[in-house]
C-alpha atoms as a PDB file:
ATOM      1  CA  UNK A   1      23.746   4.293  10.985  1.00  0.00           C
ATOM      2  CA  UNK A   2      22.650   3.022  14.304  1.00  0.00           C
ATOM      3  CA  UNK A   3      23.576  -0.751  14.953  1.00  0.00           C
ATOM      4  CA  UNK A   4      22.288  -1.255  17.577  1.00  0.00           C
ATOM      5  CA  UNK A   5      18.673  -1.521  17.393  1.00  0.00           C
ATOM      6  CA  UNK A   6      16.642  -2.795  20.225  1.00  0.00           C
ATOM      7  CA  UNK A   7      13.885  -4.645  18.797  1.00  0.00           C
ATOM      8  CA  UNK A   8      13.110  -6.030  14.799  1.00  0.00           C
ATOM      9  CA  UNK A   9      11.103  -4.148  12.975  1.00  0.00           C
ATOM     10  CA  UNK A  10       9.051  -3.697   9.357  1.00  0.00           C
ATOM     11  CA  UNK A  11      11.417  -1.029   7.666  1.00  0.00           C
ATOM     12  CA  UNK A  12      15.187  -2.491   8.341  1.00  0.00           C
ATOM     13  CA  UNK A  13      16.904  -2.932   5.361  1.00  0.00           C
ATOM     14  CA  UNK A  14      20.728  -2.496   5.462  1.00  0.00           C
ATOM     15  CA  UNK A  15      23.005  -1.226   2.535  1.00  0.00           C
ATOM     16  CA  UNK A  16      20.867   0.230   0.268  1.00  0.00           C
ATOM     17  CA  UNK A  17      23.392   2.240  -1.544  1.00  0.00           C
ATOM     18  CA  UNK A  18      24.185   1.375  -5.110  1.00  0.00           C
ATOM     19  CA  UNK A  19      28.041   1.043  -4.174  1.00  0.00           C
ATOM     20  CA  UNK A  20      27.340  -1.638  -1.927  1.00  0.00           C
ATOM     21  CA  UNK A  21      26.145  -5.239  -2.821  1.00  0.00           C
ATOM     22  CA  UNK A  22      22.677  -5.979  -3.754  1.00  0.00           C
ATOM     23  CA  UNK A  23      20.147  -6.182  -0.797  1.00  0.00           C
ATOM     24  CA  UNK A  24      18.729  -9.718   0.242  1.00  0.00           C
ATOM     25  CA  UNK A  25      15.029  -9.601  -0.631  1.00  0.00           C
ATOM     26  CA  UNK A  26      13.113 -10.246   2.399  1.00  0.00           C
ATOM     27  CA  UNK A  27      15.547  -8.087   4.903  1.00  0.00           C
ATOM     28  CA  UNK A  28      13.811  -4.965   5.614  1.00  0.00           C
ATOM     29  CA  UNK A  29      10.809  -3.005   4.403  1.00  0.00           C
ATOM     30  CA  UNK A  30       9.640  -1.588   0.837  1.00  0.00           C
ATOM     31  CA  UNK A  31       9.487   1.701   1.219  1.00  0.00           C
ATOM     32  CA  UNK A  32      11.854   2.691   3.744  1.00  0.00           C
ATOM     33  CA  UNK A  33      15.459   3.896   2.290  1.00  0.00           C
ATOM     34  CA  UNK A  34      16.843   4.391   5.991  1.00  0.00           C
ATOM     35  CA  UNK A  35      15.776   1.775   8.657  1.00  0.00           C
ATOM     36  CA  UNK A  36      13.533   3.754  11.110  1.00  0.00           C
ATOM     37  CA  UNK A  37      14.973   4.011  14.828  1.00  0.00           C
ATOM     38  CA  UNK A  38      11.033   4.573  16.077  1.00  0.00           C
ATOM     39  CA  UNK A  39       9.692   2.423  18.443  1.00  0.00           C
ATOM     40  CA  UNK A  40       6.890  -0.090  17.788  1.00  0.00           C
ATOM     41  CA  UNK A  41       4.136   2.541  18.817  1.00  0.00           C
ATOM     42  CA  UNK A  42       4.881   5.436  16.873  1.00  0.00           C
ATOM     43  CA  UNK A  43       5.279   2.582  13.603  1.00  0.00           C
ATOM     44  CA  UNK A  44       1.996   1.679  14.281  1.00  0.00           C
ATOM     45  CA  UNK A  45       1.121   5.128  14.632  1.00  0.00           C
ATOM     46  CA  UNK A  46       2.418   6.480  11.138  1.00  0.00           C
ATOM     47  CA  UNK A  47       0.845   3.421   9.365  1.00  0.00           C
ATOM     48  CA  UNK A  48      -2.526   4.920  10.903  1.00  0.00           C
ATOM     49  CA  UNK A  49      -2.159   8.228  10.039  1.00  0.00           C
ATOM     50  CA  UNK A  50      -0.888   7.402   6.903  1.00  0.00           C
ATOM     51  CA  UNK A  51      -3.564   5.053   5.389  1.00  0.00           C
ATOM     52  CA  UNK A  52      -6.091   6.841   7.097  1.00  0.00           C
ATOM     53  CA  UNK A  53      -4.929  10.538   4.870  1.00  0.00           C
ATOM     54  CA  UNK A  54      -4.510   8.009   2.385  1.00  0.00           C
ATOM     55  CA  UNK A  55      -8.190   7.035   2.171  1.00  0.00           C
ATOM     56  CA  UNK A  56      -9.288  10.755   2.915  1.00  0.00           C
ATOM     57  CA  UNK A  57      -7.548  11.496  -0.443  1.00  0.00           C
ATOM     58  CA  UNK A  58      -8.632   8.708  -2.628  1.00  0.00           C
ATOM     59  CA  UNK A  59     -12.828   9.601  -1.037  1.00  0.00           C
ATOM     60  CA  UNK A  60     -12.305  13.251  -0.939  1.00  0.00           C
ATOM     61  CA  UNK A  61     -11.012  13.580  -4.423  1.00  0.00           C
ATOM     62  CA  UNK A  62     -13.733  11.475  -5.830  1.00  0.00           C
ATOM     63  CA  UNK A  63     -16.299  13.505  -3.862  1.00  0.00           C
ATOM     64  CA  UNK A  64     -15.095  16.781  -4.987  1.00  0.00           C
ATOM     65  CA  UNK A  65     -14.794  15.350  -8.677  1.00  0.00           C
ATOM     66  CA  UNK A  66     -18.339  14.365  -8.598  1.00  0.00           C
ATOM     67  CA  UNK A  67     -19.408  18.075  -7.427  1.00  0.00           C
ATOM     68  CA  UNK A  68     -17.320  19.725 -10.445  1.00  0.00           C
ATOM     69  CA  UNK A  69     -17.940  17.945 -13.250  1.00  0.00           C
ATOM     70  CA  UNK A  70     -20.700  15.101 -14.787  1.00  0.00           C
ATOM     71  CA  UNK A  71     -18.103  13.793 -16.919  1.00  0.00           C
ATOM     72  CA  UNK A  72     -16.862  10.313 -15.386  1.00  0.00           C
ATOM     73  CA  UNK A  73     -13.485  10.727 -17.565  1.00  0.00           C
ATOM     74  CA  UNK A  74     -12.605  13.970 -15.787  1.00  0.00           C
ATOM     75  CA  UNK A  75     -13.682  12.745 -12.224  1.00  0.00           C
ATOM     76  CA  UNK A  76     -11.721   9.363 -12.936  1.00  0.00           C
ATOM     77  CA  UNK A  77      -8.819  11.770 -13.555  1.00  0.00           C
ATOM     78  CA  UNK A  78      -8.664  13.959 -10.957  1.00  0.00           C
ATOM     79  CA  UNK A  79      -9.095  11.461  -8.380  1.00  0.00           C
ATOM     80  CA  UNK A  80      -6.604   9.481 -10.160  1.00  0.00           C
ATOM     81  CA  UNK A  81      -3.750  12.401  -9.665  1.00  0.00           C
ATOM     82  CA  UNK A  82      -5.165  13.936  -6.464  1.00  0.00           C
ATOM     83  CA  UNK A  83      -3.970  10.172  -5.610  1.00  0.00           C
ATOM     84  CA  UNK A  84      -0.853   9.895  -7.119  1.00  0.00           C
ATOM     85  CA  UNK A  85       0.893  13.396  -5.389  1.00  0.00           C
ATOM     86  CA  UNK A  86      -1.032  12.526  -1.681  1.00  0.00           C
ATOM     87  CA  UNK A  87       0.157   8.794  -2.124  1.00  0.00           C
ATOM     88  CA  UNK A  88       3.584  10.168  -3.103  1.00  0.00           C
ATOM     89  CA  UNK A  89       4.015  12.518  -0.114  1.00  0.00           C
ATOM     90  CA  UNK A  90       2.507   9.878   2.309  1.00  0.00           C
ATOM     91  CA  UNK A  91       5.540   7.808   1.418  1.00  0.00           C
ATOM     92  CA  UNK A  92       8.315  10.442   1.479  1.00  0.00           C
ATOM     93  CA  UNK A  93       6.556  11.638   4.885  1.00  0.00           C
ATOM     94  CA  UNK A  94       6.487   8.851   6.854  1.00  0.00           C
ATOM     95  CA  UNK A  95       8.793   5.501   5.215  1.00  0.00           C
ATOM     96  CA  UNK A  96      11.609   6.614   7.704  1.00  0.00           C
ATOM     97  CA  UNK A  97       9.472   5.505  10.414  1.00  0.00           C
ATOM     98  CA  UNK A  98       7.343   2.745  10.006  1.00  0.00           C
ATOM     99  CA  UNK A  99       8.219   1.444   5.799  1.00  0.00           C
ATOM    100  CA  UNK A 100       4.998   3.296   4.712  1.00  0.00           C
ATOM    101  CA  UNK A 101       3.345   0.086   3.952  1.00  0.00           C
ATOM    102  CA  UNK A 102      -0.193   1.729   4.142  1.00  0.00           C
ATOM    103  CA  UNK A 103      -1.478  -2.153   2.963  1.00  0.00           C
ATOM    104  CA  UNK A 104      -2.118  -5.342   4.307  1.00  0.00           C
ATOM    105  CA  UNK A 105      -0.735  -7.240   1.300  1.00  0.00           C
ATOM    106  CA  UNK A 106       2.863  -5.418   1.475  1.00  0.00           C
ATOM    107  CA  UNK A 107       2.953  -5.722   5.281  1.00  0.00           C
ATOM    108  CA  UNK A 108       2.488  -9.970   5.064  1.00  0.00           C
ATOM    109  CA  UNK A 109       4.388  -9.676   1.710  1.00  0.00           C
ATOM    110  CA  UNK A 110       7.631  -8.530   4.079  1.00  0.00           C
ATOM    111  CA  UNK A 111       6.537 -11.083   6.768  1.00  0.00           C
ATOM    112  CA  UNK A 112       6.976 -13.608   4.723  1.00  0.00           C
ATOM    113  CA  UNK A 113       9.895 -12.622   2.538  1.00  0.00           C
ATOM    114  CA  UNK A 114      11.783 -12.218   5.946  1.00  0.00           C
ATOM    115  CA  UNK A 115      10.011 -15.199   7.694  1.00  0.00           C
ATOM    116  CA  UNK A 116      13.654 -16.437   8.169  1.00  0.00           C
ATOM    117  CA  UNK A 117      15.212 -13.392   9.114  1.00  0.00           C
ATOM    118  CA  UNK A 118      15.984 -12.740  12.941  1.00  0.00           C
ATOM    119  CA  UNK A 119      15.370  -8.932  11.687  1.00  0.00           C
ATOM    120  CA  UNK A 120      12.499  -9.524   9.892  1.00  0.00           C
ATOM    121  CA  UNK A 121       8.721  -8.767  11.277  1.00  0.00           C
ATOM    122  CA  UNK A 122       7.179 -10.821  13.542  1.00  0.00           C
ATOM    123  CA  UNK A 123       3.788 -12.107  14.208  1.00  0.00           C
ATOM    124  CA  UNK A 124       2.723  -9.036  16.755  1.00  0.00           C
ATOM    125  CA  UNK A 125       4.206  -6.410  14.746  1.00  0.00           C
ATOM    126  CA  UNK A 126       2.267  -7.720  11.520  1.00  0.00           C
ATOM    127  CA  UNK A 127      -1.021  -7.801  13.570  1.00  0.00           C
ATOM    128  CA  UNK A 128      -0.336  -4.582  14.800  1.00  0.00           C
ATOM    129  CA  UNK A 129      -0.041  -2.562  11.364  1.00  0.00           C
ATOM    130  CA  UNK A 130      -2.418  -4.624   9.714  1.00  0.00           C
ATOM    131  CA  UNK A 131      -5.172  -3.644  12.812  1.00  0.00           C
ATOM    132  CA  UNK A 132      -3.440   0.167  12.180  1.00  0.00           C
ATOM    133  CA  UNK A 133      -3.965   0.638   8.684  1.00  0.00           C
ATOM    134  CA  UNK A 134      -7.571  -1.299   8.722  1.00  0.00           C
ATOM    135  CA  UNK A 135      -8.686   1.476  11.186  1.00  0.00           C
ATOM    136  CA  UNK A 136      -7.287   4.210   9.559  1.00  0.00           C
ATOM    137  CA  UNK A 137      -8.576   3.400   6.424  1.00  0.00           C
ATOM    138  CA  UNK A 138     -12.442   3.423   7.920  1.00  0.00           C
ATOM    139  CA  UNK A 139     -10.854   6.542   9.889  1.00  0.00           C
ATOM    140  CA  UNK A 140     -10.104   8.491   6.733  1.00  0.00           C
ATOM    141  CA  UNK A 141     -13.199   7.545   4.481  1.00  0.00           C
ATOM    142  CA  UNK A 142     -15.319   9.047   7.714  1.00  0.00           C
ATOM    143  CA  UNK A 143     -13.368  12.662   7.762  1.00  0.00           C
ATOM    144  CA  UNK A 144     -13.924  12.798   4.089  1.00  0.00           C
ATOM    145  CA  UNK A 145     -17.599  12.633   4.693  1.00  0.00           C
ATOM    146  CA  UNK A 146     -17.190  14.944   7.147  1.00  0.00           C
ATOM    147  CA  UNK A 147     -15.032  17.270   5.136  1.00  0.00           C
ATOM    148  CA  UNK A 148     -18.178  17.490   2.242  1.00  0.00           C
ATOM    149  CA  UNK A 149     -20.855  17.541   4.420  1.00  0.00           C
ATOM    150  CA  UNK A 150     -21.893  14.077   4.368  1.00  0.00           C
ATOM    151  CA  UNK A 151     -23.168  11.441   6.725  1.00  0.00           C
ATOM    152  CA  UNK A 152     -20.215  10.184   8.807  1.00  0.00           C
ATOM    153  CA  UNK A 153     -21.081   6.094   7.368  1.00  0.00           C
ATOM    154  CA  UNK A 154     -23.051   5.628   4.208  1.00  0.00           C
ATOM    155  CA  UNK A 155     -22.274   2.223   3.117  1.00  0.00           C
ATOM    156  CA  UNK A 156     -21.770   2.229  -0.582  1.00  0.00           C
ATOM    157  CA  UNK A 157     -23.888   1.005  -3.309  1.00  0.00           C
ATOM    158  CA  UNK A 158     -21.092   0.568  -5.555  1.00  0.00           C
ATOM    159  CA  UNK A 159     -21.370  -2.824  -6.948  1.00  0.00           C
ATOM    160  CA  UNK A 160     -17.973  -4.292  -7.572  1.00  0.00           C
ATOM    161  CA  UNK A 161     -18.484  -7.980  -8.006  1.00  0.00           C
ATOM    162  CA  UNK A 162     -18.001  -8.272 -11.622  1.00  0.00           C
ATOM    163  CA  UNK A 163     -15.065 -10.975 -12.952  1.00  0.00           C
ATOM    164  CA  UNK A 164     -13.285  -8.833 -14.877  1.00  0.00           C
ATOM    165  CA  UNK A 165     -12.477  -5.966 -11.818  1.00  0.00           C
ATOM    166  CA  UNK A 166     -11.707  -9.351  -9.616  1.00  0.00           C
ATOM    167  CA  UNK A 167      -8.881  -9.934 -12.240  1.00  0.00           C
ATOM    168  CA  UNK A 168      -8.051  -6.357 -12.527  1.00  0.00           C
ATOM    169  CA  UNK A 169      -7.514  -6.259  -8.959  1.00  0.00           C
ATOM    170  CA  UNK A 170      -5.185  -9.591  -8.782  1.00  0.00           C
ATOM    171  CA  UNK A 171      -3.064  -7.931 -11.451  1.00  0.00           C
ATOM    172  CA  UNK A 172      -2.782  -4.347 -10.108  1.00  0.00           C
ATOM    173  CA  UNK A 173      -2.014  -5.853  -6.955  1.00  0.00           C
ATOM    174  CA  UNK A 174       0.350  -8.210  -8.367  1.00  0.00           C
ATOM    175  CA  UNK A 175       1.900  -5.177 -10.049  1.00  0.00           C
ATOM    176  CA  UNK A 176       2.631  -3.528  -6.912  1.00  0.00           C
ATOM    177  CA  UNK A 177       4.341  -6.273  -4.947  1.00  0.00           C
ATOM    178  CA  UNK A 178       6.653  -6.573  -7.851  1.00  0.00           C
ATOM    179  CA  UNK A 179       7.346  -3.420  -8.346  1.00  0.00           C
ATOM    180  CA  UNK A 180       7.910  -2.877  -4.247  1.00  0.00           C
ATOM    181  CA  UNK A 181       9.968  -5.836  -3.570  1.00  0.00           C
ATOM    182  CA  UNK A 182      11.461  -5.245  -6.920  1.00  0.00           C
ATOM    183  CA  UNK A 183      13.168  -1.605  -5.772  1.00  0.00           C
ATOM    184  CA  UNK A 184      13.995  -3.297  -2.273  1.00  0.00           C
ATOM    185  CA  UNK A 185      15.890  -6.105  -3.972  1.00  0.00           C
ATOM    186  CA  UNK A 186      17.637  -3.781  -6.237  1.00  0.00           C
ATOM    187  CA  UNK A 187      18.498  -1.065  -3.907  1.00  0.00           C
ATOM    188  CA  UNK A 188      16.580   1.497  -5.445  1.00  0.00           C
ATOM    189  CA  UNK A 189      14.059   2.102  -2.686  1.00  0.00           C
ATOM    190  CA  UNK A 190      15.066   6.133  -2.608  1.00  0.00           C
ATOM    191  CA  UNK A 191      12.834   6.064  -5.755  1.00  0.00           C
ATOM    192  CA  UNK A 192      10.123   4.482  -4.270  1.00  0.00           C
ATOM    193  CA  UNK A 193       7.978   7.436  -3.277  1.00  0.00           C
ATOM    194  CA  UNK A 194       7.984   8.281  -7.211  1.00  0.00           C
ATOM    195  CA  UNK A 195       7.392   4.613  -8.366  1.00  0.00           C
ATOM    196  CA  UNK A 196       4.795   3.783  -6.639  1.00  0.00           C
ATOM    197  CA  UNK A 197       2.819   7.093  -6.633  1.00  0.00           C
ATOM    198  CA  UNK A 198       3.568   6.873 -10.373  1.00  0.00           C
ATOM    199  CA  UNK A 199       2.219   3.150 -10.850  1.00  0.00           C
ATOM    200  CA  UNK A 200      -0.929   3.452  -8.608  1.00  0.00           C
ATOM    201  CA  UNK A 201      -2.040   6.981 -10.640  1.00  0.00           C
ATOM    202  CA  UNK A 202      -0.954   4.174 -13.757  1.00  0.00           C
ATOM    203  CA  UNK A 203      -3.494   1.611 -12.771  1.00  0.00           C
ATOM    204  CA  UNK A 204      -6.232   3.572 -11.624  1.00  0.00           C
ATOM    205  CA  UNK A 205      -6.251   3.451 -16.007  1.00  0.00           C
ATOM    206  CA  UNK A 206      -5.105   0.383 -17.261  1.00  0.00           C
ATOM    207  CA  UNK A 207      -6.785  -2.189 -14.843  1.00  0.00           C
ATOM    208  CA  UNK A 208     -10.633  -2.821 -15.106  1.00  0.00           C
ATOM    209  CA  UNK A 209     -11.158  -2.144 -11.109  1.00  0.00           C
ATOM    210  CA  UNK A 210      -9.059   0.783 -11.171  1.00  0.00           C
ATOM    211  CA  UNK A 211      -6.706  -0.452  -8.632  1.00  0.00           C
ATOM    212  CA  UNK A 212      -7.747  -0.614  -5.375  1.00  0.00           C
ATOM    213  CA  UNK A 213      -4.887  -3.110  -4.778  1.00  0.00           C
ATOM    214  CA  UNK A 214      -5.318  -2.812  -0.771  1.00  0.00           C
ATOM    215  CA  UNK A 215      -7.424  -5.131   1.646  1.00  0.00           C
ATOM    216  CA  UNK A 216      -7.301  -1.885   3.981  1.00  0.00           C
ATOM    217  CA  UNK A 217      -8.380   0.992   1.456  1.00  0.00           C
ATOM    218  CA  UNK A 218     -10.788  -1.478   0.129  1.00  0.00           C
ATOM    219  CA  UNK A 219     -13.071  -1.963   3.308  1.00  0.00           C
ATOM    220  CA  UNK A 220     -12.477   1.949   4.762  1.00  0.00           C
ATOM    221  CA  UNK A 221     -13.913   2.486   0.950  1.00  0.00           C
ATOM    222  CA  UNK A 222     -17.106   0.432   1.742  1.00  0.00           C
ATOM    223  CA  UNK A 223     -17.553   2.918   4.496  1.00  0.00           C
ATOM    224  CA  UNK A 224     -18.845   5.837   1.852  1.00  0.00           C
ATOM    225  CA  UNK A 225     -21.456   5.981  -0.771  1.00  0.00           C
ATOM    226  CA  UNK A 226     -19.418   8.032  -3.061  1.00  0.00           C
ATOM    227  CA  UNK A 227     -17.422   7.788  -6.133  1.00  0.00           C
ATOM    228  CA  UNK A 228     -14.873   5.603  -4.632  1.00  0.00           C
ATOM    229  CA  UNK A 229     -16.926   3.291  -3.316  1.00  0.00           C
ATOM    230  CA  UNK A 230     -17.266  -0.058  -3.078  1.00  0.00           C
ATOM    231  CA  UNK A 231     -20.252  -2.415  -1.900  1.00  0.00           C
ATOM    232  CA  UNK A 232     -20.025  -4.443   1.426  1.00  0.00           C
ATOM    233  CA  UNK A 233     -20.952  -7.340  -0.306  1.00  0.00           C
ATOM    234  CA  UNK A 234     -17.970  -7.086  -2.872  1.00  0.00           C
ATOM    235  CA  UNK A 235     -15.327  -6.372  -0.367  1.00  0.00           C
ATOM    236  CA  UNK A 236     -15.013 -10.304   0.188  1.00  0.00           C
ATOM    237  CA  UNK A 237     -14.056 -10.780  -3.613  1.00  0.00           C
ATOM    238  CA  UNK A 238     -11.800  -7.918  -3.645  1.00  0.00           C
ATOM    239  CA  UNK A 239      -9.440  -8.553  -0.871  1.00  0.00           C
ATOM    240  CA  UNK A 240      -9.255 -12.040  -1.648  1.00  0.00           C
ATOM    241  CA  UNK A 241      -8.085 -11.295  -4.897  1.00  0.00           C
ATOM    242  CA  UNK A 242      -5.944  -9.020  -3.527  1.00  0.00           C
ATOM    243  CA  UNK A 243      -4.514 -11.719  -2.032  1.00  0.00           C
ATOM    244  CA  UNK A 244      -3.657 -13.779  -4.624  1.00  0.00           C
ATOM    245  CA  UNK A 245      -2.164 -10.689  -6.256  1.00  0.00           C
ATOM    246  CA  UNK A 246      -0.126 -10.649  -3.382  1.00  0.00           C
ATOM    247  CA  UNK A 247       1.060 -14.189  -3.963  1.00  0.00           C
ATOM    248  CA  UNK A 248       1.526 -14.198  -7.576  1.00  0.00           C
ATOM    249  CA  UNK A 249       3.333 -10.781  -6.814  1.00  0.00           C
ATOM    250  CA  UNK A 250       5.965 -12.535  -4.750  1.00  0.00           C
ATOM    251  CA  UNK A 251       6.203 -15.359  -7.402  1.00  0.00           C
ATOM    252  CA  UNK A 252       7.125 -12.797  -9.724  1.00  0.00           C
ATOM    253  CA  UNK A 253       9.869 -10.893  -7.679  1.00  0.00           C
ATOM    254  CA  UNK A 254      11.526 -14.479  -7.142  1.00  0.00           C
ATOM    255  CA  UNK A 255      11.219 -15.173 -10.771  1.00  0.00           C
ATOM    256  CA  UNK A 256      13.131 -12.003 -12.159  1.00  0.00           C
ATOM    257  CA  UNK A 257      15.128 -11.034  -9.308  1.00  0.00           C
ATOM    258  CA  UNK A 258      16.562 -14.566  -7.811  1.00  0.00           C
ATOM    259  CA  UNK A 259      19.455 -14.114  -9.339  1.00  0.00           C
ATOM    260  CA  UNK A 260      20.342 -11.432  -7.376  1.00  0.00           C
ATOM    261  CA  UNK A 261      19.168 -12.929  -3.891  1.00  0.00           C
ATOM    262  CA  UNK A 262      21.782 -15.975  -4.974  1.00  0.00           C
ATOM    263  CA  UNK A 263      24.936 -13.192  -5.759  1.00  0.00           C
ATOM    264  CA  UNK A 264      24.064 -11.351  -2.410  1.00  0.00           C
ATOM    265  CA  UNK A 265      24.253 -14.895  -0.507  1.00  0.00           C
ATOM    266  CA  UNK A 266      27.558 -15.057  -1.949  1.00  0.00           C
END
């Protein structure tokens, strides 16, 4: 492993091997078992591409759904698992280089976990992947209009505003911080690819808003007028409950998994 590493980065996280001691929480990224070696650009790069096939998945699926079947159950499942295996390859493909964050809410989730880190991410690098995966997402709901034969920008008419999907989304976002931070702290990020494929496809069922749980893939989803929609005017309720799912997300990793940040500090 390469110590000497020019600049910090989202996606260092020394010792991740179950021999050695428990990671810190807040030293490195989520979804990256191996600290990347790629430079700033092709980080931002990945976190592009990726969000942007990310999106292209989650709209394509729910466009192709809609042309197969009439029956919401079966579309709901089928984008649900087209989701889960492109969400799980996105993260295999491309966490050695930039952490495969994909989402706002992880990327400030590491910022400030590693606020006090010289190695964690700083302000520029934050901006950078946030501006990345907000223009991928809008990126990849366009190509899968394109892809059906639909107009390039349709804004949706999906209505989202409802109470109950606003909580759905803080706890399905919530869920995911925990769950991300959760492998990092233990040193079990080589499973991440499977756990968090596993617990998106999960919560597309058992939360209300089926899980968008991603400020990015939220507003690329206004973009399309299609089963995975979501209305302009509900995207400001969305992401800010996102938001405090991100919060309450980190409240939770500190609350179960302290103990170990204390024994690493050791």
């Amino acid at each position: 492993m390469d110590e000497a590493r020019p600049e910090t980065r989202p996606g260092t996280r020394p010792g991740t091997a179950e021999a050695e001691p428990p990671p810190v929480l807040g030293r490195g990224s989520p979804l990256a078992a191996e600290p990347p070696a790629a430079p700033l650009l092709n980080r931002v790069a990945a976190e592009l591409v990726g969000t942007a096939a990310l999106v292209a998945v989650v709209v394509g699926s729910g466009i192709q759904a809609t042309e197969l079947t009439q029956d919401v159950g079966l579309q709901l499942l089928a984008n649900s698992l087209a989701t889960v295996f492109g969400l799980g390859v996105l993260i295999l493909l491309l966490g050695p280089v930039s952490g495969a964050h994909f989402n706002p809410v992880v990327t400030l989730a590491e910022w400030w976990t590693g606020r006090k880190d010289p190695k964690g991410p700083g302000p520029r690098e934050v901006a950078a992947y946030v501006l990345a995966q907000t223009v991928g997402a809008i990126g990849g709901a366009v190509l899968a209009d394109a892809m059906f034969g639909k107009a390039l920008v349709s804004w949706s008419t999906h209505d989202r505003s409802a109470g109950h999907l606003l909580l759905g989304e803080v706890v399905a976002t919530a869920g995911l911080v925990l769950l991300i931070f959760g492998l990092a702290g233990t040193g079990r990020l080589r499973f991440a690819p499977v756990a968090v494929a596993s617990y998106i496809g999960a919560a597309y069922w058992f939360t209300s808003s089926t899980s968008f749980a991603n400020p990015a893939v939220s507003i690329g989803r206004a973009f399309t007028d299609t089963f995975a929609g979501i209305a302009p005017a509900s995207l400001p309720g969305f992401v800010g409950m996102q938001l405090i799912g991100g919060v309450l997300g980190l409240l939770l990793v500190a609350l179960v998994f302290d103990h170990r940040r204390a024994a690493g500090s050791r």
